[in-house]
PDB file of N, CA and C in Angstrom:
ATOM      1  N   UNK A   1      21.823  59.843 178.575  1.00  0.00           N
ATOM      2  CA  UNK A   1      22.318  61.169 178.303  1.00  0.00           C
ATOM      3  C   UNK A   1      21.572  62.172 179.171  1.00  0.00           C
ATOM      4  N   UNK A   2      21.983  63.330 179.798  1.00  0.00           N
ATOM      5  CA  UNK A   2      21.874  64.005 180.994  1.00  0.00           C
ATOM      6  C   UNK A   2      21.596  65.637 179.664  1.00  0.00           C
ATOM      7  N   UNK A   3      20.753  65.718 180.242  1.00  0.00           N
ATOM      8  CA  UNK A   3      20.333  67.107 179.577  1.00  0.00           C
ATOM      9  C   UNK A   3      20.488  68.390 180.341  1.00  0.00           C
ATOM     10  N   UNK A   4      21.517  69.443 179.682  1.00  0.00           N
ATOM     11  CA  UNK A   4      21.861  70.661 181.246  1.00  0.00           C
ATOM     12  C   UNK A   4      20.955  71.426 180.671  1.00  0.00           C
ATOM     13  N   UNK A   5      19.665  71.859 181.356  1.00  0.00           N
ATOM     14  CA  UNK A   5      18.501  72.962 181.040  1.00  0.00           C
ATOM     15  C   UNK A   5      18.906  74.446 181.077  1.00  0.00           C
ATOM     16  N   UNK A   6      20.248  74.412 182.048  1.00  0.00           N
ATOM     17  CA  UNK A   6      20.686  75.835 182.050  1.00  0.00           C
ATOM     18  C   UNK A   6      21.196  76.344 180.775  1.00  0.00           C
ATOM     19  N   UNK A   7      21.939  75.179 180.185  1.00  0.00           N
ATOM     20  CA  UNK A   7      22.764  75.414 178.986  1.00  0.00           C
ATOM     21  C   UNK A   7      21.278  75.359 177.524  1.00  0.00           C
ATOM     22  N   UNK A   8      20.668  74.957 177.832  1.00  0.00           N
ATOM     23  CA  UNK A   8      19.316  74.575 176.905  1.00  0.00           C
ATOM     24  C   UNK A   8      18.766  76.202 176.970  1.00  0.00           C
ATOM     25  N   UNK A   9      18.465  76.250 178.140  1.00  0.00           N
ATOM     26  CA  UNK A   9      17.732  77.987 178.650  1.00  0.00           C
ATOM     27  C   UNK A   9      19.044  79.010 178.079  1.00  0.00           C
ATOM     28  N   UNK A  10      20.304  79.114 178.211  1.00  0.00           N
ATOM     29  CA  UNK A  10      21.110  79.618 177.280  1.00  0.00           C
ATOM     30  C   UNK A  10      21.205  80.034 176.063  1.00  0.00           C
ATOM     31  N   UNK A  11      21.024  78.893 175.365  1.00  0.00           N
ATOM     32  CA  UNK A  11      20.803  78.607 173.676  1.00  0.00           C
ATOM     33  C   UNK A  11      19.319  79.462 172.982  1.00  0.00           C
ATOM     34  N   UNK A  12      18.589  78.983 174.109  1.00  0.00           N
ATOM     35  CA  UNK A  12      17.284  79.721 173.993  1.00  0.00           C
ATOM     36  C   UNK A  12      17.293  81.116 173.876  1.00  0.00           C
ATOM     37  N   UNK A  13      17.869  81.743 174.721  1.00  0.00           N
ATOM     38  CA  UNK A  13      18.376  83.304 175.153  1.00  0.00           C
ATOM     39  C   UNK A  13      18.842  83.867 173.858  1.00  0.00           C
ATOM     40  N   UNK A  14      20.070  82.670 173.589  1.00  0.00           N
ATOM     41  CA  UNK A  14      20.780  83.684 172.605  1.00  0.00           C
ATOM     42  C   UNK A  14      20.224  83.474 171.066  1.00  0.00           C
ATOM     43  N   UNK A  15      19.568  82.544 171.039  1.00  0.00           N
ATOM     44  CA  UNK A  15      18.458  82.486 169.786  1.00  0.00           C
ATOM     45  C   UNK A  15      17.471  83.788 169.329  1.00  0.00           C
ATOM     46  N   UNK A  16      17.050  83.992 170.993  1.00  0.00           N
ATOM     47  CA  UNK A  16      16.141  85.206 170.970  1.00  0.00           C
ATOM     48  C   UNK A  16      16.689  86.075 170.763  1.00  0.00           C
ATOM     49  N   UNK A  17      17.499  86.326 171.252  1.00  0.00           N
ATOM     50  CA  UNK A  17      18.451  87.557 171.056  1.00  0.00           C
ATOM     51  C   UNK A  17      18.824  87.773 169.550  1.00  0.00           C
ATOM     52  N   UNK A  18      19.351  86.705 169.180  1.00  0.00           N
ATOM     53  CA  UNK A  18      19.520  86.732 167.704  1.00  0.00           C
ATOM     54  C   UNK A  18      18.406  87.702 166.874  1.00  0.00           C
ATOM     55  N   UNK A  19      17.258  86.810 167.337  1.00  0.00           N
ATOM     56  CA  UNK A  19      16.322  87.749 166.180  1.00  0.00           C
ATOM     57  C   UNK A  19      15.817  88.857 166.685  1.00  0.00           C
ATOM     58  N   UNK A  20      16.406  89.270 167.911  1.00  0.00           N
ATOM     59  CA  UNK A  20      16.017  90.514 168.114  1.00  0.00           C
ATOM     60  C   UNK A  20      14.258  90.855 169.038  1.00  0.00           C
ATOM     61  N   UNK A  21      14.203  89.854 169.698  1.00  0.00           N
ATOM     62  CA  UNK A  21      12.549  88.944 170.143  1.00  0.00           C
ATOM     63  C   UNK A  21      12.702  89.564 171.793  1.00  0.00           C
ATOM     64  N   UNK A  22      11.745  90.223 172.329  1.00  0.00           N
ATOM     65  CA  UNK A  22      12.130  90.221 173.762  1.00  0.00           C
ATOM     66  C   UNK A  22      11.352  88.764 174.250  1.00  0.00           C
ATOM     67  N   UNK A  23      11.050  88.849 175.370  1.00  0.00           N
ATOM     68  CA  UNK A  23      10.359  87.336 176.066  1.00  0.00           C
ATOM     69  C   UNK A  23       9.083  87.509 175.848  1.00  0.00           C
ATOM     70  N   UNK A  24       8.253  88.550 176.101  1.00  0.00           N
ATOM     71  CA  UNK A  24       7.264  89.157 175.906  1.00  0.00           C
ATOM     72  C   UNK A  24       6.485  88.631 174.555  1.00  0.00           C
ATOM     73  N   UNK A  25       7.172  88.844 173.409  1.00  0.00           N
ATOM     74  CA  UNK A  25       7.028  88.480 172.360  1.00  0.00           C
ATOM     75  C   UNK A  25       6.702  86.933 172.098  1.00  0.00           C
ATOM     76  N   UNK A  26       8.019  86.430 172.371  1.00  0.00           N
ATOM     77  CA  UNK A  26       7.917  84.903 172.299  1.00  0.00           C
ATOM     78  C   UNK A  26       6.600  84.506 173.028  1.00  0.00           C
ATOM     79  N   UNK A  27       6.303  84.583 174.423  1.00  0.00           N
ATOM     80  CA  UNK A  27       5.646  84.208 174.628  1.00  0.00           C
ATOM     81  C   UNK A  27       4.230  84.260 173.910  1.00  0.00           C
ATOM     82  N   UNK A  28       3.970  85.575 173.177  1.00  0.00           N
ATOM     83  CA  UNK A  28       2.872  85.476 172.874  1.00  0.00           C
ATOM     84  C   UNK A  28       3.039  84.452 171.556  1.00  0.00           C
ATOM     85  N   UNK A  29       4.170  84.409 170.866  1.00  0.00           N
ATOM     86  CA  UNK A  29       4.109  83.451 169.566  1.00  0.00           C
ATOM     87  C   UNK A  29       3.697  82.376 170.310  1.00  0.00           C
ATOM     88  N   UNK A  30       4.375  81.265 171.228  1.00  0.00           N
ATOM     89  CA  UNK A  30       4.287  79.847 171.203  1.00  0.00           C
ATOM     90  C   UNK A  30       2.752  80.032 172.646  1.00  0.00           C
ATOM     91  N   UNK A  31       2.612  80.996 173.314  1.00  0.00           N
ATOM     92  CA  UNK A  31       1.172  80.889 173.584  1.00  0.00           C
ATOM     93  C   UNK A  31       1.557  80.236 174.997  1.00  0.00           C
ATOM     94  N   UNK A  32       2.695  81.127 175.344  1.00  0.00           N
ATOM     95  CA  UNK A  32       3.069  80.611 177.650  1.00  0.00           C
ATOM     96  C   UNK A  32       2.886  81.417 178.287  1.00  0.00           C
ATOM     97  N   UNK A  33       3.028  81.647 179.875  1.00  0.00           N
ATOM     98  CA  UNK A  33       3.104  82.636 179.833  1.00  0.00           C
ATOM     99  C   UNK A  33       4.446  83.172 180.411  1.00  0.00           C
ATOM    100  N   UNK A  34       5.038  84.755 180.612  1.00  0.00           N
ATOM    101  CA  UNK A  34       5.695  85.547 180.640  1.00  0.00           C
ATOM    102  C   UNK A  34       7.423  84.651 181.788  1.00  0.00           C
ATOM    103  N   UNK A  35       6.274  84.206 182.617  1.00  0.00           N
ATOM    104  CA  UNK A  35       7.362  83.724 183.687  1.00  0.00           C
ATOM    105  C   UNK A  35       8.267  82.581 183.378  1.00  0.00           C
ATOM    106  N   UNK A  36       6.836  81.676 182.820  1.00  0.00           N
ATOM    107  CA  UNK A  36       7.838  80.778 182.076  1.00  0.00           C
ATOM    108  C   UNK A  36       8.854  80.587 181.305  1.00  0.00           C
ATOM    109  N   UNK A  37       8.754  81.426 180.567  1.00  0.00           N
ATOM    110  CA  UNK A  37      10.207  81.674 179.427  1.00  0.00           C
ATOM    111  C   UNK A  37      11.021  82.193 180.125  1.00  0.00           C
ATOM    112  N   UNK A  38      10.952  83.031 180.990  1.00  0.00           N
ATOM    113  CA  UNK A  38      12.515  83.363 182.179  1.00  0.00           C
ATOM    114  C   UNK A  38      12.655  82.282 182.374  1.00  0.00           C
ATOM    115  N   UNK A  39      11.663  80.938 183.345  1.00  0.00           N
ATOM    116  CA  UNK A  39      12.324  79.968 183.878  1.00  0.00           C
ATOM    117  C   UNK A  39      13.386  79.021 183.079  1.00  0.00           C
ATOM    118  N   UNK A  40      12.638  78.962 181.965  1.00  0.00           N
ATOM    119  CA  UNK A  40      13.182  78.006 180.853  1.00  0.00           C
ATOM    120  C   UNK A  40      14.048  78.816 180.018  1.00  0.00           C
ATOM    121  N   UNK A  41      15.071  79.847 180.420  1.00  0.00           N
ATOM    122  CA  UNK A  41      15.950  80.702 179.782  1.00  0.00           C
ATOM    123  C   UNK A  41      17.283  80.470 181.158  1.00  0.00           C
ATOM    124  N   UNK A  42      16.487  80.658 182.060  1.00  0.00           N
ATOM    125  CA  UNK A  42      17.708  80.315 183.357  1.00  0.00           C
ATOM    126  C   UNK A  42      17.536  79.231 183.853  1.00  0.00           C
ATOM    127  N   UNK A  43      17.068  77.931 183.288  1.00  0.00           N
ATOM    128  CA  UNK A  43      17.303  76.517 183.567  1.00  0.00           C
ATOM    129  C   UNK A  43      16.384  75.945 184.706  1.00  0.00           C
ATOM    130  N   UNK A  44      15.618  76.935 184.856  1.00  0.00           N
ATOM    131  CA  UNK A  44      14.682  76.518 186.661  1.00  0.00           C
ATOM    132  C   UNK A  44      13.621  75.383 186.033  1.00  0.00           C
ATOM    133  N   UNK A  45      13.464  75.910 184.829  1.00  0.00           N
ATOM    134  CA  UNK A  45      12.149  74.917 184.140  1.00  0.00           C
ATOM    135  C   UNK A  45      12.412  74.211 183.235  1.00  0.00           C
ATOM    136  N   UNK A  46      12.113  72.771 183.007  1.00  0.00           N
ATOM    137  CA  UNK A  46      12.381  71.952 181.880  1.00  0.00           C
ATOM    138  C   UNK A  46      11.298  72.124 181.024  1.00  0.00           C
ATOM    139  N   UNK A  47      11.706  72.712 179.945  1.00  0.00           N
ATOM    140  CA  UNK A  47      10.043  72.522 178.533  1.00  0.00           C
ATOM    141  C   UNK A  47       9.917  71.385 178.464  1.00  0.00           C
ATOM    142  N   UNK A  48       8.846  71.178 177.612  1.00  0.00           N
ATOM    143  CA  UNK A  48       7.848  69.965 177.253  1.00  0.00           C
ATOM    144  C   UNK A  48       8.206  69.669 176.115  1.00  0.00           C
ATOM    145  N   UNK A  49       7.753  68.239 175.339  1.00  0.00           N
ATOM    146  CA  UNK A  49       8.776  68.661 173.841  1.00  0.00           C
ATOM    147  C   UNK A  49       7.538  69.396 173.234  1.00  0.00           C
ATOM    148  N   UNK A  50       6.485  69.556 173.296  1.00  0.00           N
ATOM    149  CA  UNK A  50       5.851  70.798 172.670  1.00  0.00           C
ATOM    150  C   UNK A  50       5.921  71.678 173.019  1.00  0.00           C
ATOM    151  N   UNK A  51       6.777  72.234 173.778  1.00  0.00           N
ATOM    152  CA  UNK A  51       7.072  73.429 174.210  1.00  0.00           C
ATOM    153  C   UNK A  51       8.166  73.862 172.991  1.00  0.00           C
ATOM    154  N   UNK A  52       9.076  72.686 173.194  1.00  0.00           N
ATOM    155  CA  UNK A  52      10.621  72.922 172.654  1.00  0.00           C
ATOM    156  C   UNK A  52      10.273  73.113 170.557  1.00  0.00           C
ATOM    157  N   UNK A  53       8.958  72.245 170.533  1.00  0.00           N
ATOM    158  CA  UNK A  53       8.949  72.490 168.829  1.00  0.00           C
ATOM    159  C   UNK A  53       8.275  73.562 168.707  1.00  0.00           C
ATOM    160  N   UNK A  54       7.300  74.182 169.680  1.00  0.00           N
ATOM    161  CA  UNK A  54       6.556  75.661 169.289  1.00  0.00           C
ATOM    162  C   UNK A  54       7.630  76.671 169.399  1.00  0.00           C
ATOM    163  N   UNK A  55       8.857  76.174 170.180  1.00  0.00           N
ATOM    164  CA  UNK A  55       9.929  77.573 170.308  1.00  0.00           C
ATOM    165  C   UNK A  55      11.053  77.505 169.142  1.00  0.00           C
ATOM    166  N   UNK A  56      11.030  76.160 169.035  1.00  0.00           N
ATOM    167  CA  UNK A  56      11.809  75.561 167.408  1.00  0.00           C
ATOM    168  C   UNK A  56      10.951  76.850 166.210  1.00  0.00           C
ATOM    169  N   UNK A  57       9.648  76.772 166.154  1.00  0.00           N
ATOM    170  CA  UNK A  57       9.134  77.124 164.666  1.00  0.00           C
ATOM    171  C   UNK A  57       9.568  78.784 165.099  1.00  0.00           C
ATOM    172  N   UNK A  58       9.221  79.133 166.384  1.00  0.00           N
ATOM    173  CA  UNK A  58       9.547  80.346 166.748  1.00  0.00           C
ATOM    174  C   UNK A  58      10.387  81.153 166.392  1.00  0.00           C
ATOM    175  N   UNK A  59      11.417  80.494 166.963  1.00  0.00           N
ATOM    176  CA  UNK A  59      12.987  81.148 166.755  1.00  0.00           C
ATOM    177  C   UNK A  59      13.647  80.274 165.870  1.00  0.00           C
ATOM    178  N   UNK A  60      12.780  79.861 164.896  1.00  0.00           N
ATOM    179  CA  UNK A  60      13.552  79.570 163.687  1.00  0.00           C
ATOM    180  C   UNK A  60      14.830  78.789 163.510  1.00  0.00           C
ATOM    181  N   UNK A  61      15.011  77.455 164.567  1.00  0.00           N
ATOM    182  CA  UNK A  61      15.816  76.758 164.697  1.00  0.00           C
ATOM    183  C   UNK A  61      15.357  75.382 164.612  1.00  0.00           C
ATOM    184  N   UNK A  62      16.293  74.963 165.128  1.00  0.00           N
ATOM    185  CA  UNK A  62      15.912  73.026 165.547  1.00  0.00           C
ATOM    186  C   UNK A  62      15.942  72.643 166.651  1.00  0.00           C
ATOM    187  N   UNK A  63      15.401  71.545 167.015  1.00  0.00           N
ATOM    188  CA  UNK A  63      15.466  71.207 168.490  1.00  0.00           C
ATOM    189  C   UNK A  63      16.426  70.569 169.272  1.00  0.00           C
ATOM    190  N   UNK A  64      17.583  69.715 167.910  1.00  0.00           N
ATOM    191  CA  UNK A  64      18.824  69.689 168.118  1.00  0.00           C
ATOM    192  C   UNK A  64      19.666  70.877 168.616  1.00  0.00           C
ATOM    193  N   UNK A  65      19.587  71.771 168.308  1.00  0.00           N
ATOM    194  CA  UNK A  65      20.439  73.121 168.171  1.00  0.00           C
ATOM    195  C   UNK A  65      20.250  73.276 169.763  1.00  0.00           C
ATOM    196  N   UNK A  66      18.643  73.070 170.057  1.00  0.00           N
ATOM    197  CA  UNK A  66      18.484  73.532 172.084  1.00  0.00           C
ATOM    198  C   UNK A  66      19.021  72.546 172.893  1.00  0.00           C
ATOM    199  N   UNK A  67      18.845  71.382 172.481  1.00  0.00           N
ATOM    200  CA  UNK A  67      18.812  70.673 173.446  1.00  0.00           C
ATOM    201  C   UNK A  67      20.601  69.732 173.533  1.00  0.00           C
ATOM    202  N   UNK A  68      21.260  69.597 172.440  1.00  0.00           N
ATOM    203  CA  UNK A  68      22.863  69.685 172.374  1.00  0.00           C
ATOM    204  C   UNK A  68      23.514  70.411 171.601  1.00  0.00           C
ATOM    205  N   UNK A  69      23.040  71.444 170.955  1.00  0.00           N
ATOM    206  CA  UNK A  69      24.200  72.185 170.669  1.00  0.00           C
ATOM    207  C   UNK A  69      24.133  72.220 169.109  1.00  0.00           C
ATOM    208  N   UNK A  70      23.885  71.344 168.596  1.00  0.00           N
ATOM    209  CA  UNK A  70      24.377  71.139 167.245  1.00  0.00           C
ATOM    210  C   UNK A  70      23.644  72.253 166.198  1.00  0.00           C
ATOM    211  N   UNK A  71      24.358  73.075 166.037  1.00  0.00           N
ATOM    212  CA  UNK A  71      24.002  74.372 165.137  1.00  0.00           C
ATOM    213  C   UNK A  71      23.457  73.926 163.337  1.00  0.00           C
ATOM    214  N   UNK A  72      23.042  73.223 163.410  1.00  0.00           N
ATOM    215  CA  UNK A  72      22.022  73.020 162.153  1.00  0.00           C
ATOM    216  C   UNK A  72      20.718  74.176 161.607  1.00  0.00           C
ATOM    217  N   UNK A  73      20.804  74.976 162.079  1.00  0.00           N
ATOM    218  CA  UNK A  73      19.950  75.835 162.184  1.00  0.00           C
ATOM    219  C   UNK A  73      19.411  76.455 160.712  1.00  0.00           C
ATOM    220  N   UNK A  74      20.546  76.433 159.927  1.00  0.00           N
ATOM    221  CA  UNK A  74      19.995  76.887 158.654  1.00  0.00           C
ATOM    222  C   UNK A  74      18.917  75.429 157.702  1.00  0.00           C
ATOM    223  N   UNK A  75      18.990  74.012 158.419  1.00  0.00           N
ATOM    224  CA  UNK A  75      17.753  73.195 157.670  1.00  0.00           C
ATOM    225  C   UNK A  75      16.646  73.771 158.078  1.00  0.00           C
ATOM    226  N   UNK A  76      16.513  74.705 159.254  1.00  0.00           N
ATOM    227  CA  UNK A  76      15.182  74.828 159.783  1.00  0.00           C
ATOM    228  C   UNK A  76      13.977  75.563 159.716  1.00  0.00           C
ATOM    229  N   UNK A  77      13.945  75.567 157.755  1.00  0.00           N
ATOM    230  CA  UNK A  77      13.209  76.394 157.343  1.00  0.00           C
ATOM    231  C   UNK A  77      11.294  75.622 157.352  1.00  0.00           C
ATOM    232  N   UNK A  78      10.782  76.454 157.807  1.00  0.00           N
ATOM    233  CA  UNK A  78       9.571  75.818 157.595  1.00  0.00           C
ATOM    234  C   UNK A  78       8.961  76.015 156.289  1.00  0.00           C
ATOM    235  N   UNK A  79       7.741  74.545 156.195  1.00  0.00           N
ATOM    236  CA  UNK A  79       7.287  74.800 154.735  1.00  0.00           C
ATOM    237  C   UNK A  79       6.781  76.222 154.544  1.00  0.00           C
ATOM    238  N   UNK A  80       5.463  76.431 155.134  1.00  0.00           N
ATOM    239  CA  UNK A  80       5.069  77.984 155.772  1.00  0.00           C
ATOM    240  C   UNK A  80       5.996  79.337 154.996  1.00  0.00           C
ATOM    241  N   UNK A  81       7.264  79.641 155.423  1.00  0.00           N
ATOM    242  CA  UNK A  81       8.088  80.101 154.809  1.00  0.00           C
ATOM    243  C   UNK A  81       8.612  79.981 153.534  1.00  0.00           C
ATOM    244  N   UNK A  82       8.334  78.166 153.241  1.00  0.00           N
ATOM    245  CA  UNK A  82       9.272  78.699 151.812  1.00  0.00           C
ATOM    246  C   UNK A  82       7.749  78.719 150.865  1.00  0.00           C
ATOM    247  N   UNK A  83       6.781  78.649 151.262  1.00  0.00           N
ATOM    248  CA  UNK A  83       5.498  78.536 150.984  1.00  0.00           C
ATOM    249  C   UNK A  83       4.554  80.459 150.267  1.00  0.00           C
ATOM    250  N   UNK A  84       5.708  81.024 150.972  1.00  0.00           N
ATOM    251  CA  UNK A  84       5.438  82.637 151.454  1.00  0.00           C
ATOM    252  C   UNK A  84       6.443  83.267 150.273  1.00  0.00           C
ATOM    253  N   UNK A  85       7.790  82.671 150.658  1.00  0.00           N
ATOM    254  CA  UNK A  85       8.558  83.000 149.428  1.00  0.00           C
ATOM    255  C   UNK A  85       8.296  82.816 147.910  1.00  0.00           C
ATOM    256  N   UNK A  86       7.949  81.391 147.600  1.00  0.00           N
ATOM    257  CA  UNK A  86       7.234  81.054 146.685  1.00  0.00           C
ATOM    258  C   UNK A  86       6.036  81.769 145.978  1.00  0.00           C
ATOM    259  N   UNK A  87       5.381  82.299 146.482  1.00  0.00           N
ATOM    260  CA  UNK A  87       4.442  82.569 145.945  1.00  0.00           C
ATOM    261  C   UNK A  87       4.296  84.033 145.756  1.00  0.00           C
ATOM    262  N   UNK A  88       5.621  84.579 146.281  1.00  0.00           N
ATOM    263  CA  UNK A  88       5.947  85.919 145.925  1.00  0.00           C
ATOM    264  C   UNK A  88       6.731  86.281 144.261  1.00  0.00           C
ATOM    265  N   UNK A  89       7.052  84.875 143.754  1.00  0.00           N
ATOM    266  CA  UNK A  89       7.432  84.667 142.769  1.00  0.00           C
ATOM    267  C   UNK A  89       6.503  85.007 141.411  1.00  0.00           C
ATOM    268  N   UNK A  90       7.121  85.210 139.931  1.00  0.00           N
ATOM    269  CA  UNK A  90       6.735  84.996 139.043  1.00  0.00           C
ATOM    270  C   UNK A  90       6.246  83.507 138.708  1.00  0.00           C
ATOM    271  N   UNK A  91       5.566  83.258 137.446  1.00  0.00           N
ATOM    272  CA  UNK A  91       5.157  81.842 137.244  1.00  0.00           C
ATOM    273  C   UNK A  91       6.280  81.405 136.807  1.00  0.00           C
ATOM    274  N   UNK A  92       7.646  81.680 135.801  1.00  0.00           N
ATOM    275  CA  UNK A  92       8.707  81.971 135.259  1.00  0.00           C
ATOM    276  C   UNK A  92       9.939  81.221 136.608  1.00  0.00           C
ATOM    277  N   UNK A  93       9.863  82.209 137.308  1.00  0.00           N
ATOM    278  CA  UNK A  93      11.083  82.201 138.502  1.00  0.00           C
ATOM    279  C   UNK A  93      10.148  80.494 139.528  1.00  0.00           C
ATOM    280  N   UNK A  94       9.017  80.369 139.436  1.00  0.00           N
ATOM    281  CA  UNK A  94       8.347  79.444 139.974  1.00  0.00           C
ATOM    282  C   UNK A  94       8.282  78.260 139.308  1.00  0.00           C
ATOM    283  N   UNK A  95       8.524  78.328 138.258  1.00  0.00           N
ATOM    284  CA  UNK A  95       9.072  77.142 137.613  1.00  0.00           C
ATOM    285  C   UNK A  95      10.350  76.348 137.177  1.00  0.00           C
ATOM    286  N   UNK A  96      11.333  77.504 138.078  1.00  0.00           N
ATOM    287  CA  UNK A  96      12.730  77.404 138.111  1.00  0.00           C
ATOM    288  C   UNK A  96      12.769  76.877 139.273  1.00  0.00           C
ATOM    289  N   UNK A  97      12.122  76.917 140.433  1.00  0.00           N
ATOM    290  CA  UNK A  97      12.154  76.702 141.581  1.00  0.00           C
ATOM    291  C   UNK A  97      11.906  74.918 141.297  1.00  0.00           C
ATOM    292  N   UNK A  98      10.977  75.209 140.964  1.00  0.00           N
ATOM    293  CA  UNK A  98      10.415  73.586 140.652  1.00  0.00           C
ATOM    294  C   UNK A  98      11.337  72.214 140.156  1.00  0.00           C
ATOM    295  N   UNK A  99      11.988  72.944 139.334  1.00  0.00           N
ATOM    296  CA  UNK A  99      12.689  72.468 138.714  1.00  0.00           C
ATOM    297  C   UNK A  99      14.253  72.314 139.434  1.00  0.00           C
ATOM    298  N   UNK A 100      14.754  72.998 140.232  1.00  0.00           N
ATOM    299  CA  UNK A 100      15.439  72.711 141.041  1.00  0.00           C
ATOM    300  C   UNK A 100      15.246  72.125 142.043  1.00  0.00           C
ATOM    301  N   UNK A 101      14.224  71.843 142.875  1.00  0.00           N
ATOM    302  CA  UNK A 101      13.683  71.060 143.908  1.00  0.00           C
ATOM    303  C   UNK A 101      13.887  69.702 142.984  1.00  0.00           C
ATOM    304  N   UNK A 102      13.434  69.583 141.740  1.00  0.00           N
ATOM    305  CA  UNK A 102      13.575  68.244 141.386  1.00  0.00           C
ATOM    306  C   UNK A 102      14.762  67.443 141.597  1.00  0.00           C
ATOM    307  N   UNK A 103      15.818  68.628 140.544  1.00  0.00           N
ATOM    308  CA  UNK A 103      17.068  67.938 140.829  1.00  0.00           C
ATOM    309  C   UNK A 103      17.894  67.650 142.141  1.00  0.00           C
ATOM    310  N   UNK A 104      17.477  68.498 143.144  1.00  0.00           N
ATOM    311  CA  UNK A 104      17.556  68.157 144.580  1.00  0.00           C
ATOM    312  C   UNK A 104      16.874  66.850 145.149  1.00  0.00           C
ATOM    313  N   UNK A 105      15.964  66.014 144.669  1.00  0.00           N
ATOM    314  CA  UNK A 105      15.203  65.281 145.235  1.00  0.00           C
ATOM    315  C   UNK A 105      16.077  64.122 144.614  1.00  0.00           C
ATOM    316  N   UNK A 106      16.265  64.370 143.394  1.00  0.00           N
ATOM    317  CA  UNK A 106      17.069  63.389 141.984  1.00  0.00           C
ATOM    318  C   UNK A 106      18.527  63.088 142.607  1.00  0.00           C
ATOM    319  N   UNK A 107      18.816  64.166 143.477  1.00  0.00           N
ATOM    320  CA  UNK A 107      20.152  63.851 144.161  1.00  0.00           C
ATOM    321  C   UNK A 107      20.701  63.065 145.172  1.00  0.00           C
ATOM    322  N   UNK A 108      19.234  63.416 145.398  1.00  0.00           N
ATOM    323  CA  UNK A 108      19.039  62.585 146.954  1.00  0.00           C
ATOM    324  C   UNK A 108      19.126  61.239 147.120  1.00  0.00           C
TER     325      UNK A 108
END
């Protein structure tokens, strides 16, 4: 399978864009620098796959989603996040949570 980086550097773009992120930004989240994320936005540069999972936690996607397409994007919540949500909770509403994770696991 043939990987098009332009179309990868695309996906990337419009991810960022999504959340509203200039390059500037990103870069300082996943820790590159400035040029690179142009390259790897207009296909000149192939990421690393640690490149591709620090820009995954980044822009809040999957690495499926960059690299073919497949818009799964809403599994790609990190623990971190629901970790943040959680604990913004009552003990009450946190034990509802709990309790639904169960039956989610029970489903599984």
């Amino acid at each position: 399978m043939n990987i098009d980086y332009r179309e990868v550097g695309r996906r990337m773009s419009k991810r960022r864009k999504e959340l509203g992120l200039k390059q500037y930004q990103v870069c300082e989240m996943i820790d590159v620098n400035y040029k690179y994320i142009s390259n790897l936005e207009t296909g000149r540069s192939a990421p690393s796959l640690d490149v591709i999972m620090r820009l995954c936690e980044a822009l809040q996607t999957t690495p499926d989603y960059f690299l073919i397409g497949s818009d799964r994007r809403e599994a790609a919540v990190s623990d971190k996040t629901l970790i943040e949500k959680i604990n913004g909770l009552d003990t009450k509403s946190k034990a509802i949570v709990n309790g639904m994770i169960d039956l989610l696991n029970d489903y599984r």
